[in-house]
C-alpha atoms as a PDB file:
ATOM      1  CA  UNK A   1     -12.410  68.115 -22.207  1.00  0.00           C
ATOM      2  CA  UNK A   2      -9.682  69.687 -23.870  1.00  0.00           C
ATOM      3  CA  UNK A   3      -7.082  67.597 -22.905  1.00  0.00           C
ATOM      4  CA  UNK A   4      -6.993  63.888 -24.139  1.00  0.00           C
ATOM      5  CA  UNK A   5      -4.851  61.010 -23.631  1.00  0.00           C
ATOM      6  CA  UNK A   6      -2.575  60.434 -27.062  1.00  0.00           C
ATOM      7  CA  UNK A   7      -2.488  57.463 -28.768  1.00  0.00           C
ATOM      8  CA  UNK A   8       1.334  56.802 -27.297  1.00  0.00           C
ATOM      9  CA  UNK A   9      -0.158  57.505 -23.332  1.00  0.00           C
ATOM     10  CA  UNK A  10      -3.190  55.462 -24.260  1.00  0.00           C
ATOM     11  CA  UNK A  11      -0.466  52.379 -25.660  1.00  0.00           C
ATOM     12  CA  UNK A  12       1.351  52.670 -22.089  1.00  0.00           C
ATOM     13  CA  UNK A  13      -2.090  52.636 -20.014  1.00  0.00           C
ATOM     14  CA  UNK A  14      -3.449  49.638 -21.844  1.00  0.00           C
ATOM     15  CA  UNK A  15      -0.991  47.546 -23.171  1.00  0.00           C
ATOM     16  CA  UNK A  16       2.025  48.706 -20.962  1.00  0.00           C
ATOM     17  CA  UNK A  17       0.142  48.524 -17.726  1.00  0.00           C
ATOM     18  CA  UNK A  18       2.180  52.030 -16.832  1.00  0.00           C
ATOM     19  CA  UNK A  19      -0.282  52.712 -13.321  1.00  0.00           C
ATOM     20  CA  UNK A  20       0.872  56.249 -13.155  1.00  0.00           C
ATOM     21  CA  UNK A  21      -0.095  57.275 -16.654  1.00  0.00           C
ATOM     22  CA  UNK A  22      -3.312  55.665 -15.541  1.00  0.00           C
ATOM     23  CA  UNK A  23      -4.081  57.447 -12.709  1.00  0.00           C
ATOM     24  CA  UNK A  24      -2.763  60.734 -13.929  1.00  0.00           C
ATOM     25  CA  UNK A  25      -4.972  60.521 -16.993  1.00  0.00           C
ATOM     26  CA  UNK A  26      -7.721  59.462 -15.260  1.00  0.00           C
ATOM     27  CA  UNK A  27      -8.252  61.994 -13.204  1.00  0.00           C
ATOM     28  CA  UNK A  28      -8.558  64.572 -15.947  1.00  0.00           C
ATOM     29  CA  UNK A  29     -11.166  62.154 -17.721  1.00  0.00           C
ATOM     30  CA  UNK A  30     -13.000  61.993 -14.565  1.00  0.00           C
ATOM     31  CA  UNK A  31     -13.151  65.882 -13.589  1.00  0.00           C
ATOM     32  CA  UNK A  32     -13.341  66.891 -17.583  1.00  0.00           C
ATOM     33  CA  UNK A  33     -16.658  64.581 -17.214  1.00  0.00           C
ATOM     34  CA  UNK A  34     -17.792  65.943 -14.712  1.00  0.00           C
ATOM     35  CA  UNK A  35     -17.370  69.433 -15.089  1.00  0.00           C
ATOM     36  CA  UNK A  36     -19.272  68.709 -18.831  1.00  0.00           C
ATOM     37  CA  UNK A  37     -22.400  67.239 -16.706  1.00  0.00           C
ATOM     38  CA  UNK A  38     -22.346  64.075 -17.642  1.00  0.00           C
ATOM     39  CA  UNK A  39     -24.388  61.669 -15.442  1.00  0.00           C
ATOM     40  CA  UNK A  40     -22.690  58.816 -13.370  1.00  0.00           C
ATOM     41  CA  UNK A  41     -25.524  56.455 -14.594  1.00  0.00           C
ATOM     42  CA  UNK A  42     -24.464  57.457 -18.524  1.00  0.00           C
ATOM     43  CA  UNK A  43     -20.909  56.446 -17.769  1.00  0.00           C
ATOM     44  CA  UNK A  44     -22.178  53.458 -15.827  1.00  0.00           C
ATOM     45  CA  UNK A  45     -24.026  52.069 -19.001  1.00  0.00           C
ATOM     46  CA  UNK A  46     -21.057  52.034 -20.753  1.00  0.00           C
ATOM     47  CA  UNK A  47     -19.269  50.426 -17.427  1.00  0.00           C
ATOM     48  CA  UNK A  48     -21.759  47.758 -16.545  1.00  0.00           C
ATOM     49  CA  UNK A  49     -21.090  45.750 -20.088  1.00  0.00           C
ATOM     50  CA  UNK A  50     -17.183  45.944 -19.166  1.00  0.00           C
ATOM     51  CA  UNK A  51     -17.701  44.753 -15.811  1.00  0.00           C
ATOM     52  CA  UNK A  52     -19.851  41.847 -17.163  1.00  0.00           C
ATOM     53  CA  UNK A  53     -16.858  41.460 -19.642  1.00  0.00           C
ATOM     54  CA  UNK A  54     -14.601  41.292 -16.782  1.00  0.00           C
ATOM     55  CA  UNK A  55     -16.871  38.872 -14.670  1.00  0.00           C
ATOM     56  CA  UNK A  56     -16.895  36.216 -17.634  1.00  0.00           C
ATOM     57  CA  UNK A  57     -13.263  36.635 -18.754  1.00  0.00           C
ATOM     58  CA  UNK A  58     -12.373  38.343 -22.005  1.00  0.00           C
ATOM     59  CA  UNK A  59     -10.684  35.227 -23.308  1.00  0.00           C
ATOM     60  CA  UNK A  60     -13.681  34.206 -24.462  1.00  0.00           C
ATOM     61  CA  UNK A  61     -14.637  35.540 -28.318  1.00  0.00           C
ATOM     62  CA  UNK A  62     -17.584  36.513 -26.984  1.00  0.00           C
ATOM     63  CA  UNK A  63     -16.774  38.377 -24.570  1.00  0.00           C
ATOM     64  CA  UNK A  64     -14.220  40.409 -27.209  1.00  0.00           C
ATOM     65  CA  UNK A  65     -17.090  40.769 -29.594  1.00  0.00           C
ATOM     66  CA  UNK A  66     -18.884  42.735 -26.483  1.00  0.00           C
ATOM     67  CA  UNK A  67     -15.767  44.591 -25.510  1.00  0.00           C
ATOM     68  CA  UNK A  68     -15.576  45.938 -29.645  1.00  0.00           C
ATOM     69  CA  UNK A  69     -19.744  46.264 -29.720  1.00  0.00           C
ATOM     70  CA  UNK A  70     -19.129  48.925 -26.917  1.00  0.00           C
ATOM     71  CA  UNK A  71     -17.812  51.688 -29.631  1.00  0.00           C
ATOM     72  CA  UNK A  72     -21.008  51.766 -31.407  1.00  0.00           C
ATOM     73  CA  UNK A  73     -23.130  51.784 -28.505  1.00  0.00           C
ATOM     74  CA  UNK A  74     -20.884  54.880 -27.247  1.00  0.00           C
ATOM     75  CA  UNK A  75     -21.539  56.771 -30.634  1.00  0.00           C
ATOM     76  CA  UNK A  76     -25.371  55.774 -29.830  1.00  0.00           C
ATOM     77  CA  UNK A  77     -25.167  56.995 -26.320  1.00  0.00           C
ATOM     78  CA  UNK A  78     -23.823  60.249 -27.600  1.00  0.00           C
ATOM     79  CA  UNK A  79     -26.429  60.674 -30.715  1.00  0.00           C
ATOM     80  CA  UNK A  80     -29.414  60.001 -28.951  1.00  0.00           C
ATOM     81  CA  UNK A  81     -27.952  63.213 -26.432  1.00  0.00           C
ATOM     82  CA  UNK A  82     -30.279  66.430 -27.047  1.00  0.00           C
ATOM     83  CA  UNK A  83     -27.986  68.638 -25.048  1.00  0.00           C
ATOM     84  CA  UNK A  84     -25.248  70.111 -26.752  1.00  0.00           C
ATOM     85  CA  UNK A  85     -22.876  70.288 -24.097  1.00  0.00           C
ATOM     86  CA  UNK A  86     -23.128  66.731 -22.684  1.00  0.00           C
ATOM     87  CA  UNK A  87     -23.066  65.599 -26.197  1.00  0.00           C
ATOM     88  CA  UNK A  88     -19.798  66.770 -26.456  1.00  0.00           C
ATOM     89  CA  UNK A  89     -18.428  65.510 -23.294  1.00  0.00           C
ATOM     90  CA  UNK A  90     -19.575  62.386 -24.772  1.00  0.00           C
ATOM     91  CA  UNK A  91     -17.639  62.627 -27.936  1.00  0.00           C
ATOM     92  CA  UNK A  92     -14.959  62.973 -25.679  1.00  0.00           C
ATOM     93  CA  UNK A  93     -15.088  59.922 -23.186  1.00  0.00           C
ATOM     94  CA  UNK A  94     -15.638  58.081 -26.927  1.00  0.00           C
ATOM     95  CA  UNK A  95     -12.626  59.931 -28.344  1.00  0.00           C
ATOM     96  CA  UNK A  96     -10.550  58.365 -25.606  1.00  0.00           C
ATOM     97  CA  UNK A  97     -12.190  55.012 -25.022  1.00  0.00           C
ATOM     98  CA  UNK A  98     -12.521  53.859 -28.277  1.00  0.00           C
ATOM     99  CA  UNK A  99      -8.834  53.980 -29.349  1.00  0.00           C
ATOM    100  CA  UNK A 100      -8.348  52.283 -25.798  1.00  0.00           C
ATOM    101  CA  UNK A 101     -10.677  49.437 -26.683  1.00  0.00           C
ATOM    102  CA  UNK A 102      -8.712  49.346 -30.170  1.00  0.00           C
ATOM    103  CA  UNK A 103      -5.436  48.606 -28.171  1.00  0.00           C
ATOM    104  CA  UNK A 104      -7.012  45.472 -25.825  1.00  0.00           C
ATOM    105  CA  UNK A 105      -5.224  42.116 -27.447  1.00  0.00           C
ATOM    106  CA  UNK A 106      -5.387  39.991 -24.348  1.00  0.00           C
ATOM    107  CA  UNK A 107      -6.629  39.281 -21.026  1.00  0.00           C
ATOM    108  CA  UNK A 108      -3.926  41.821 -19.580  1.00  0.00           C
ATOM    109  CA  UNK A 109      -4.636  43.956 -21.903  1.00  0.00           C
ATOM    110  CA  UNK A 110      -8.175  44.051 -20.862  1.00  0.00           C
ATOM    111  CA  UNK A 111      -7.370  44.360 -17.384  1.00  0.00           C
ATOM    112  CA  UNK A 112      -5.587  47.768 -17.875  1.00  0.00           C
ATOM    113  CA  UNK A 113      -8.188  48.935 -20.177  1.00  0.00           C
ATOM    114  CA  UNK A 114     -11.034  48.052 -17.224  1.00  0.00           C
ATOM    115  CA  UNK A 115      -8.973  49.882 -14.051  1.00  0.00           C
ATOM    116  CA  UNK A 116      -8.197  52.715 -16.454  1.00  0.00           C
ATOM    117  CA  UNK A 117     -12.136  52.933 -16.770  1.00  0.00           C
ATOM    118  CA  UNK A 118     -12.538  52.209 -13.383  1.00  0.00           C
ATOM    119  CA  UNK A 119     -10.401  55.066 -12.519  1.00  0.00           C
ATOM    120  CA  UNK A 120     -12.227  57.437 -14.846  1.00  0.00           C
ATOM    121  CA  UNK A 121     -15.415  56.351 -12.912  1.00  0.00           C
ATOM    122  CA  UNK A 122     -13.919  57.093  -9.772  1.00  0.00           C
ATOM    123  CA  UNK A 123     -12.724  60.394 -10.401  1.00  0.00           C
ATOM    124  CA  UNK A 124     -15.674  61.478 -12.287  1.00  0.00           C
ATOM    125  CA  UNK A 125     -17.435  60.940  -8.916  1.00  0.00           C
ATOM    126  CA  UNK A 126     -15.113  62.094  -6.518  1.00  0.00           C
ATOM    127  CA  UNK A 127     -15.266  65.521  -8.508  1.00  0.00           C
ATOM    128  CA  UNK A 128     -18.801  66.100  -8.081  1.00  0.00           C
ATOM    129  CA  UNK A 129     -20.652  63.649 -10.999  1.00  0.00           C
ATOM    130  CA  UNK A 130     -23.981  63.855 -10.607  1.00  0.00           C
ATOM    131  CA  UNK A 131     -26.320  60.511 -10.572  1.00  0.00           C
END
């Protein structure tokens, strides 16, 4: 995925709330992911913890100690990756999520952050992710 998200786009998606940044980025997460291979159920490891986030609240400091424990499990998901290819894509979704989880202050905050991964989900499948 040779296009990414910079730091200023990422800042208007998360803490901004700007939807059509959101979307727009998204979808070239989503399809970059999927063209690279990577598995729904790899992204969906990753997405289960933030929905569990979501479920609780993130006001709580556990619940932001989960949120910030999800940038080492990323670098583990891509690590324990034997093929070269998907490891990369992987470096990728962590290259852009990991700033983005950097950026989440407050409840709001959060909230962008989780329908901007949402989104990413979504598009990943729509363009063919595989299972």
């Amino acid at each position: 995925m040779a296009n990414k998200p910079s730091g200023g786009d990422l800042r208007s998606i998360v803490v901004e709330g700007d939807s059509k940044k959101l979307v727009g980025w998204a979808e070239t997460i989503g399809k970059g992911l999927a063209s690279g291979g990577l598995t729904t159920s790899q992204i969906r490891n990753v997405f289960g913890i933030i929905r569990q986030i979501e479920m609780q609240g993130y006001g709580d400091l556990t619940q932001q100690r989960k949120l910030l424990l999800l940038k080492p499990k990323l670098a583990y998901a891509r690590g324990r990756e034997s093929n070269w290819e998907k490891r990369q894509v992987l470096q990728d979704l962590e290259d852009v999520l990991s700033p983005a989880i950097d950026l989440v202050e407050n409840e709001q905050h959060f909230r962008n952050f989780f329908d901007f991964f949402e989104a990413i989900l979504a598009y990943h499948r729509a363009a063919g992710g595989k299972e």
